[in-house]
C-alpha atoms as a PDB file:
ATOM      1  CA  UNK A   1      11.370   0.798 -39.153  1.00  0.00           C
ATOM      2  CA  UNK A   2       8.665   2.826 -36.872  1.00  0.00           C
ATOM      3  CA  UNK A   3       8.844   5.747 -35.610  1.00  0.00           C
ATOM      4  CA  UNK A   4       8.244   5.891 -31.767  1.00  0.00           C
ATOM      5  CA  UNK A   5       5.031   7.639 -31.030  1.00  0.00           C
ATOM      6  CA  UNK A   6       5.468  10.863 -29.286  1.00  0.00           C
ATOM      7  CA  UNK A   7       2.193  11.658 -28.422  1.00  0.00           C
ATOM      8  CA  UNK A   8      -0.274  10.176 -25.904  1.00  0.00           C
ATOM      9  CA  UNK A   9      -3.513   9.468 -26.391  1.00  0.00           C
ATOM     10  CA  UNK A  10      -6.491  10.768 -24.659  1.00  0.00           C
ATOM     11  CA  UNK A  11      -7.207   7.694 -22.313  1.00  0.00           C
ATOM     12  CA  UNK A  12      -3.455   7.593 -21.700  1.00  0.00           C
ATOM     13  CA  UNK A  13      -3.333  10.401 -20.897  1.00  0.00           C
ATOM     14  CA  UNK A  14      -6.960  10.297 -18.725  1.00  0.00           C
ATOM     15  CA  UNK A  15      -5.612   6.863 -17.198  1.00  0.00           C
ATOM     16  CA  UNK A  16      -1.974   8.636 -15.551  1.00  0.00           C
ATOM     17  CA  UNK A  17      -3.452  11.516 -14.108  1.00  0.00           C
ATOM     18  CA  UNK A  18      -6.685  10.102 -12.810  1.00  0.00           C
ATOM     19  CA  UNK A  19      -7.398   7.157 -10.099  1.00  0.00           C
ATOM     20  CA  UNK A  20      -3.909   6.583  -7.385  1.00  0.00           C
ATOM     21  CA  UNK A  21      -2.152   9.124  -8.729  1.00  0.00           C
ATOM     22  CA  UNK A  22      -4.563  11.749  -7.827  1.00  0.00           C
ATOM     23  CA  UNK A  23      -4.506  11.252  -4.117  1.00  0.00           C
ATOM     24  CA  UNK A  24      -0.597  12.247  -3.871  1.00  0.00           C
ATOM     25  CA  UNK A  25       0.222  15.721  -3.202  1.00  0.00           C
ATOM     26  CA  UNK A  26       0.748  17.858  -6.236  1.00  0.00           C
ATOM     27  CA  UNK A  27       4.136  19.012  -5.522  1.00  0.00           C
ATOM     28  CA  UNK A  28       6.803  18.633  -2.779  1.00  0.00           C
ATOM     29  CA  UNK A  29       6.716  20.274   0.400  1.00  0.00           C
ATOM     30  CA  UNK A  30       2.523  21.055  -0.084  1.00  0.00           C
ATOM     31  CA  UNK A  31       1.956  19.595   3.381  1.00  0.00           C
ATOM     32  CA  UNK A  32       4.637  22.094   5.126  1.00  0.00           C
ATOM     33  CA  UNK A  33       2.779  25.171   3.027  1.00  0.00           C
ATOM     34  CA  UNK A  34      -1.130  24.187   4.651  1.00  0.00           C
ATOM     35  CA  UNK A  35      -1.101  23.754   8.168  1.00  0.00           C
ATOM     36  CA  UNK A  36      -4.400  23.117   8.743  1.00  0.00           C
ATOM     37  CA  UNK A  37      -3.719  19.348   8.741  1.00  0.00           C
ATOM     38  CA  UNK A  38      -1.577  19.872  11.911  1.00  0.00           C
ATOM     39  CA  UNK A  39      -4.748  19.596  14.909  1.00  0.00           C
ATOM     40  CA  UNK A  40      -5.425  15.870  13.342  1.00  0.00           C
ATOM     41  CA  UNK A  41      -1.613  14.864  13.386  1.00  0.00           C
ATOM     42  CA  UNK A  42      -1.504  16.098  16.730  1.00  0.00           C
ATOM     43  CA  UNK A  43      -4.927  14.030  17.875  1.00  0.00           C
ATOM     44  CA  UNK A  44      -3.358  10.876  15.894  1.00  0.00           C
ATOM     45  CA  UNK A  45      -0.078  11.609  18.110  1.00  0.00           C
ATOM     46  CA  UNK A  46      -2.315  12.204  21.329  1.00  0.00           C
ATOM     47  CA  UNK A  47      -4.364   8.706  20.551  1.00  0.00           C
ATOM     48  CA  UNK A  48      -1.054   6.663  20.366  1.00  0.00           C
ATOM     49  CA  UNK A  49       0.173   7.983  24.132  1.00  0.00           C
ATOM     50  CA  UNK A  50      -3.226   7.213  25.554  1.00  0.00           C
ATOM     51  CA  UNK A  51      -2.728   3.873  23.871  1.00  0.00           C
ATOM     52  CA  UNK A  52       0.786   3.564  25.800  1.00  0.00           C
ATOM     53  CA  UNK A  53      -0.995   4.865  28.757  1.00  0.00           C
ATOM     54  CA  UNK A  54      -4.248   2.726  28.859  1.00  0.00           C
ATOM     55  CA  UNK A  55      -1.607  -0.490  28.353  1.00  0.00           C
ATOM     56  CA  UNK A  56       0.598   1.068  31.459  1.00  0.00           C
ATOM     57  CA  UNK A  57      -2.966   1.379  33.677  1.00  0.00           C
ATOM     58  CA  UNK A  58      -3.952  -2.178  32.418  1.00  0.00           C
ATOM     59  CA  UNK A  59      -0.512  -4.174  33.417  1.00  0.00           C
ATOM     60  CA  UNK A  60      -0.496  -2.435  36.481  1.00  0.00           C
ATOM     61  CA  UNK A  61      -4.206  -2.905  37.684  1.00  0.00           C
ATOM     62  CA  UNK A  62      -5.750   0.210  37.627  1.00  0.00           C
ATOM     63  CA  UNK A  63      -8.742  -0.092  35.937  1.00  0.00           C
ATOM     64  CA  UNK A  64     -10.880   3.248  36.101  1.00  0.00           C
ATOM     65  CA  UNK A  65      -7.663   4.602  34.488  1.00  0.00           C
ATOM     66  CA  UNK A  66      -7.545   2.294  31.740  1.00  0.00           C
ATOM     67  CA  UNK A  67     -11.185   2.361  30.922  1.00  0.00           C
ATOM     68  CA  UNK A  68     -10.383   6.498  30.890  1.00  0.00           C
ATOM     69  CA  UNK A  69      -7.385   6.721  29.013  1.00  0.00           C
ATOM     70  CA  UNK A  70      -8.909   3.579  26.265  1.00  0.00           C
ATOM     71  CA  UNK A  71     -11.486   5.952  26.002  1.00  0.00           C
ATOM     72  CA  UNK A  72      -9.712   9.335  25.237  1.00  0.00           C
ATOM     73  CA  UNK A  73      -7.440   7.035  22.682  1.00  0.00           C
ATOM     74  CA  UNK A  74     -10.759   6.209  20.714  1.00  0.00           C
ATOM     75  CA  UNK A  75     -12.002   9.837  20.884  1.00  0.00           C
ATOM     76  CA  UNK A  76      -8.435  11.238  20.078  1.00  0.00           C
ATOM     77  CA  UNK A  77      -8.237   8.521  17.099  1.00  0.00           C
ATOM     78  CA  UNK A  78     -11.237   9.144  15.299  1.00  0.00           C
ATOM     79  CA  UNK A  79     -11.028  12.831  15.632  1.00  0.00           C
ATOM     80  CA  UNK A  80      -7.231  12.765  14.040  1.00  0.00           C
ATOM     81  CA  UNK A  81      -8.209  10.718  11.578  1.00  0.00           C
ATOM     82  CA  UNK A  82     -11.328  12.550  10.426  1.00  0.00           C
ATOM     83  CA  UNK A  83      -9.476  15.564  10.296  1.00  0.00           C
ATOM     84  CA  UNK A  84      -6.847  14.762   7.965  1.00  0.00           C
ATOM     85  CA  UNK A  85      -9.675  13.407   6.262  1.00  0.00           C
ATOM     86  CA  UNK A  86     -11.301  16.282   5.259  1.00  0.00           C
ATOM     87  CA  UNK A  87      -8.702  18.444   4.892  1.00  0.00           C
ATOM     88  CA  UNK A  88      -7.205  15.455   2.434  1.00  0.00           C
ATOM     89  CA  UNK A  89     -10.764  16.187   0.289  1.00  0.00           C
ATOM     90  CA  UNK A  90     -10.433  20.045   0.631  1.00  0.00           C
ATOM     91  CA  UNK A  91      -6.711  20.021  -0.758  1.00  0.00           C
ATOM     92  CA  UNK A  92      -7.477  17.898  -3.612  1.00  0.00           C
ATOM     93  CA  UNK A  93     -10.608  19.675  -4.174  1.00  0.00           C
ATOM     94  CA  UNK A  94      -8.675  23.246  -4.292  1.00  0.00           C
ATOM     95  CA  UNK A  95      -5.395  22.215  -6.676  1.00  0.00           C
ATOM     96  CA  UNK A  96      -5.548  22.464  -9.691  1.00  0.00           C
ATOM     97  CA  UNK A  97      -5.031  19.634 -12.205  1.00  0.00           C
ATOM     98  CA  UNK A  98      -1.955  18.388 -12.910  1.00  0.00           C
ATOM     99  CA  UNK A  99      -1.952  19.144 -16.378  1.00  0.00           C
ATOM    100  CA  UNK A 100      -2.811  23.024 -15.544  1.00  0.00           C
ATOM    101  CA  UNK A 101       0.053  23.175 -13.171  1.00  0.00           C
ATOM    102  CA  UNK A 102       2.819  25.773 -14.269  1.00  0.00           C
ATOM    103  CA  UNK A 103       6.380  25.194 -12.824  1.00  0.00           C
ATOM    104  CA  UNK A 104       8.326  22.075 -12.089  1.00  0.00           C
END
C-alpha cells in the first residue's frame, strides 16, 4: 500500500499560487479596506448613464445631445476602466505573497 504524499513539490506549489490565482484579492473584504478604487467605479457607473442617455437623445432625435452624451460615455469609460486598472497593479504589487500571509 502507499502512503499518500503530504508534501508538495516546488512547481506545485509555484503552479497554485502563480498565474489566475494571483489576480484575486488576497483575502475577503480587501476591496472595502482600499478605497482608492472607488473614482473608477464611479466613472464606470457614470459611462453606463451616459450610455442610457445618448440612446434616450438618439430615439428621440436630438442629435447634438447624443453626439455629447456618446462622447462623455467614451471619456467616462476609459477613465473608469484605467483606473481600476492601475490601482488593480498597485494592490497586487503591495500584498504580500500568499505564502507569507499570516492569519486565515
Amino acid at each position: 500500500m502507499t502512503e499518500p504524499e503530504t508534501f508538495r513539490t516546488d512547481q506545485q506549489t509555484s503552479r497554485r499560487t502563480t498565474g489566475r490565482r494571483s489576480l484575486r484579492r488576497r483575502h475577503a473584504g480587501e476591496g472595502l479596506e482600499d478605497t482608492y478604487n472607488v473614482p473608477g467605479i464611479v466613472l464606470c457607473g457614470l459611462a453606463v448613464v451616459a450610455l442610457a442617455i445618448t440612446l434616450t437623445a438618439a430615439g428621440y432625435g436630438f442629435a447634438g445631445w447624443a453626439v455629447i452624451a456618446g462622447v462623455v460615455c467614451v471619456v467616462c469609460g476609459i477613465a473608469g476602466v484605467a483606473w481600476l486598472m492601475v490601482e488593480r497593479r498597485r494592490m497586487n504589487r503591495r500584498g504580500p505573497p500568499i505564502a507569507d500571509r499570516q492569519g486565515h
